[in-house]
Protein backbone atom coordinates (compact mmCIF):
# COMPACT_ATOMS: atom_id res chain seq x y z
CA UNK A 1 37.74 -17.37 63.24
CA UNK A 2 38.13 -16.92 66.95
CA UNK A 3 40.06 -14.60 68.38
CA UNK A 4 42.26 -16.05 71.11
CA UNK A 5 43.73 -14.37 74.20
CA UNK A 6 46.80 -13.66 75.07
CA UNK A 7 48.29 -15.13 78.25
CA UNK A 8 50.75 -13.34 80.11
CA UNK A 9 53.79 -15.33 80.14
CA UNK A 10 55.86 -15.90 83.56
CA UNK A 11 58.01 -13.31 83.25
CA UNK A 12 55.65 -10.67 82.56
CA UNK A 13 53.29 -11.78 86.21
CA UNK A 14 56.86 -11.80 87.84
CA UNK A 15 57.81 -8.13 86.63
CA UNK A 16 53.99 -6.87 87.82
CA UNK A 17 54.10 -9.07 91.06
CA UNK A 18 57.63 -7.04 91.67
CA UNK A 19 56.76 -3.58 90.89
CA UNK A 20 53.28 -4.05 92.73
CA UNK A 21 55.12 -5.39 95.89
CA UNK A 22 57.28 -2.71 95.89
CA UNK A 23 54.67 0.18 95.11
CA UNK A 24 52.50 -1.39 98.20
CA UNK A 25 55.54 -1.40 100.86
CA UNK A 26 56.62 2.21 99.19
CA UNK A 27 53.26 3.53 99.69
CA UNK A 28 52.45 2.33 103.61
CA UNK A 29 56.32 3.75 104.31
CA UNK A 30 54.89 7.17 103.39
CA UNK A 31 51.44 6.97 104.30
CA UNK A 32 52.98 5.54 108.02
CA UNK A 33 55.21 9.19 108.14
CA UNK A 34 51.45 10.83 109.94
CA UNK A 35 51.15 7.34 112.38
CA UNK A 36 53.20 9.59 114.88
CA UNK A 37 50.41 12.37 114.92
CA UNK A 38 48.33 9.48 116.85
CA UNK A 39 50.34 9.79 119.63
CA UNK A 40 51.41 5.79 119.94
CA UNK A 41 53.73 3.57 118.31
CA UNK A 42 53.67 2.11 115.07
CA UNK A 43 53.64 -1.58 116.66
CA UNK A 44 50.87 -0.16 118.69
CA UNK A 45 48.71 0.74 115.88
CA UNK A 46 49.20 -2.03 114.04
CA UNK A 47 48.31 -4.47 117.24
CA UNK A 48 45.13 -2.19 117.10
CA UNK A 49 44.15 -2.64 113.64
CA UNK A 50 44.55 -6.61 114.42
CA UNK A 51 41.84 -5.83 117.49
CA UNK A 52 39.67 -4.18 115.14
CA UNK A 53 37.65 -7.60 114.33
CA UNK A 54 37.34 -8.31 117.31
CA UNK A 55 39.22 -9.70 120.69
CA UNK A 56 41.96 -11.94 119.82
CA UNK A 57 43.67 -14.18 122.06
CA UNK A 58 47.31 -13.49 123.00
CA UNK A 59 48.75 -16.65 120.43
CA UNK A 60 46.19 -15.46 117.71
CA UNK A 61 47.19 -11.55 118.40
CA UNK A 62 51.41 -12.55 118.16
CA UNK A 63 50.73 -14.75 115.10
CA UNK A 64 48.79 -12.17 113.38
CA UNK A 65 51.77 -9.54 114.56
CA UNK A 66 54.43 -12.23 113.83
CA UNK A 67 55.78 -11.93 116.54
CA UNK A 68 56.69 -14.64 119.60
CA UNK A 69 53.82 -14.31 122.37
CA UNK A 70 56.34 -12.68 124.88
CA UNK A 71 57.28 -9.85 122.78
CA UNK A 72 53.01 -9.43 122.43
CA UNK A 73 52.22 -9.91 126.00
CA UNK A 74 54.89 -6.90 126.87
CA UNK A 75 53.43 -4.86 123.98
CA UNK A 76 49.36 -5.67 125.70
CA UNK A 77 50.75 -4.70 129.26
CA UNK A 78 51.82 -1.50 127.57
CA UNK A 79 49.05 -1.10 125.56
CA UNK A 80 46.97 -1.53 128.69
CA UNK A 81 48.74 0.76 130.85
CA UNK A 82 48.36 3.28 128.16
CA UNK A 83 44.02 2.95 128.27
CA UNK A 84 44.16 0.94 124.71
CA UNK A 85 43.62 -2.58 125.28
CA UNK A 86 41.35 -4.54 128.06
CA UNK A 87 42.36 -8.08 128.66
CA UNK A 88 39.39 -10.54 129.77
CA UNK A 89 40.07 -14.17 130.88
CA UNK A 90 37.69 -16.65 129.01
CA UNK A 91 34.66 -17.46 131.19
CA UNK A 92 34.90 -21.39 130.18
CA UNK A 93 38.56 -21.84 130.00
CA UNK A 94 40.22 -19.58 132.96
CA UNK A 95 43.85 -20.26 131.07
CA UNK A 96 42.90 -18.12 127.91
CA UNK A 97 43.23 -14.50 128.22
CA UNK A 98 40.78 -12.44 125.16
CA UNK A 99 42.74 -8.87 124.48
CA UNK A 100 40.41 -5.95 122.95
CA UNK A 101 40.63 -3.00 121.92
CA UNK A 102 38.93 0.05 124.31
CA UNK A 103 36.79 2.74 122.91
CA UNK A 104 39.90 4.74 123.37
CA UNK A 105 41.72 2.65 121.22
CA UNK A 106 39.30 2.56 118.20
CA UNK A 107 39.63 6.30 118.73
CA UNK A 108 43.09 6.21 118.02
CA UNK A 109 43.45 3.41 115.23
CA UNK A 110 40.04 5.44 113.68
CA UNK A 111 42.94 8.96 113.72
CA UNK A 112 45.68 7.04 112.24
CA UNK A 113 43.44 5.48 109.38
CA UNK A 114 41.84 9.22 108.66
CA UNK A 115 45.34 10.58 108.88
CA UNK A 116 46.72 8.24 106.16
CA UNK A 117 43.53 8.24 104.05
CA UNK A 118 43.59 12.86 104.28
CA UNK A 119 47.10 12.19 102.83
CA UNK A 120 46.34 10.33 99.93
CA UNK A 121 43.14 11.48 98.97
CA UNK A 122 45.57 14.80 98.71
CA UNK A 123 47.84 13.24 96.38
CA UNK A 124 44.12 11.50 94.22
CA UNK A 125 43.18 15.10 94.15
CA UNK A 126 45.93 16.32 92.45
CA UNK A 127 45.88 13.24 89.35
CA UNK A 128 44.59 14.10 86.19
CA UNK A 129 40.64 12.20 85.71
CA UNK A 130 42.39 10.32 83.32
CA UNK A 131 44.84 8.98 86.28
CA UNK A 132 42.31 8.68 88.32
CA UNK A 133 40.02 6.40 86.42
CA UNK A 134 43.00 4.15 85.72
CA UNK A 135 43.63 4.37 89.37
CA UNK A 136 39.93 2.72 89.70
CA UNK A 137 40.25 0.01 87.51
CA UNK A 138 43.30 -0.95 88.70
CA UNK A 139 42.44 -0.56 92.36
CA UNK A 140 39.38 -3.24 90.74
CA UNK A 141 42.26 -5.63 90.29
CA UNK A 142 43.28 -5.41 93.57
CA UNK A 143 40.53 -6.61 94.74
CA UNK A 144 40.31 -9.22 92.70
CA UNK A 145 44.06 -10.47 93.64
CA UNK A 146 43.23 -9.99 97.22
CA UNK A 147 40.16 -12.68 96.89
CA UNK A 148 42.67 -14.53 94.90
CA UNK A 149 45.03 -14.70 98.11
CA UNK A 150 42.24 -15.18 101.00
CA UNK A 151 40.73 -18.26 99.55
């Protein structure tokens, strides 16, 4: 006899899609709470933490941000100002303009990312090894869904 598996039905992968999707925004809302501690704003840290890859161009940086390209271009200028970002025009093609981050700048995005990660790795602390192990697997999961989603 073989034993056949049981396949979630719709409405149960709706309910876990929900209450993940909530738990994700819930948990960035209160891990963001230190982001101030970095001394720059929010939209400034998370222009950074597009940079981190690598120079973007000003359309690739606003679609990333999803934003329009002259709400970006004021946020660079700013950026710049402030010692974060170094704009470069493309050596083939004049027109494009490549935006990077400054050592500065990976400074900064490096603070905010230890910052949020001190804050939870509080909270791990405090689980039971029991929690903690379940946190694993299902942090294994995660992983798995987030292949799922870049492919």
């Amino acid at each position: 006899m073989v034993a056949s598996r049981r396949v979630p039905d719709s409405d149960e992968a709706v309910g876990l899609a929900d209450r993940l999707h909530s738990a994700a925004i819930h948990l960035l809302r209160r891990l963001r709470r230190t982001d101030p501690m970095t001394g720059v704003s929010a939209a400034q840290l998370s222009a950074l933490s597009v940079l981190m890859s690598g120079p973007r161009t000003i359309g690739e940086l606003a679609s990333a941000e999803q934003v329009q390209p002259p709400t970006i271009s004021r946020l660079i200028r700013q950026m710049e100002a402030e010692g974060l970002v170094q704009r470069e025009r493309d050596a083939a093609d004049q027109r494009v303009v490549w935006v990077g981050s400054t050592d500065t700048g990976q400074r900064i995005l490096a603070r905010g990312r230890e910052l949020r990660v001190s804050t939870l790795a509080r909270e791990i602390a405090a689980l039971e090894g029991g929690q903690r192990q379940a946190l694993a697997a299902g942090l294994a999961v995660i992983d798995t869904l987030l292949g799922r989603l870049y492919n």
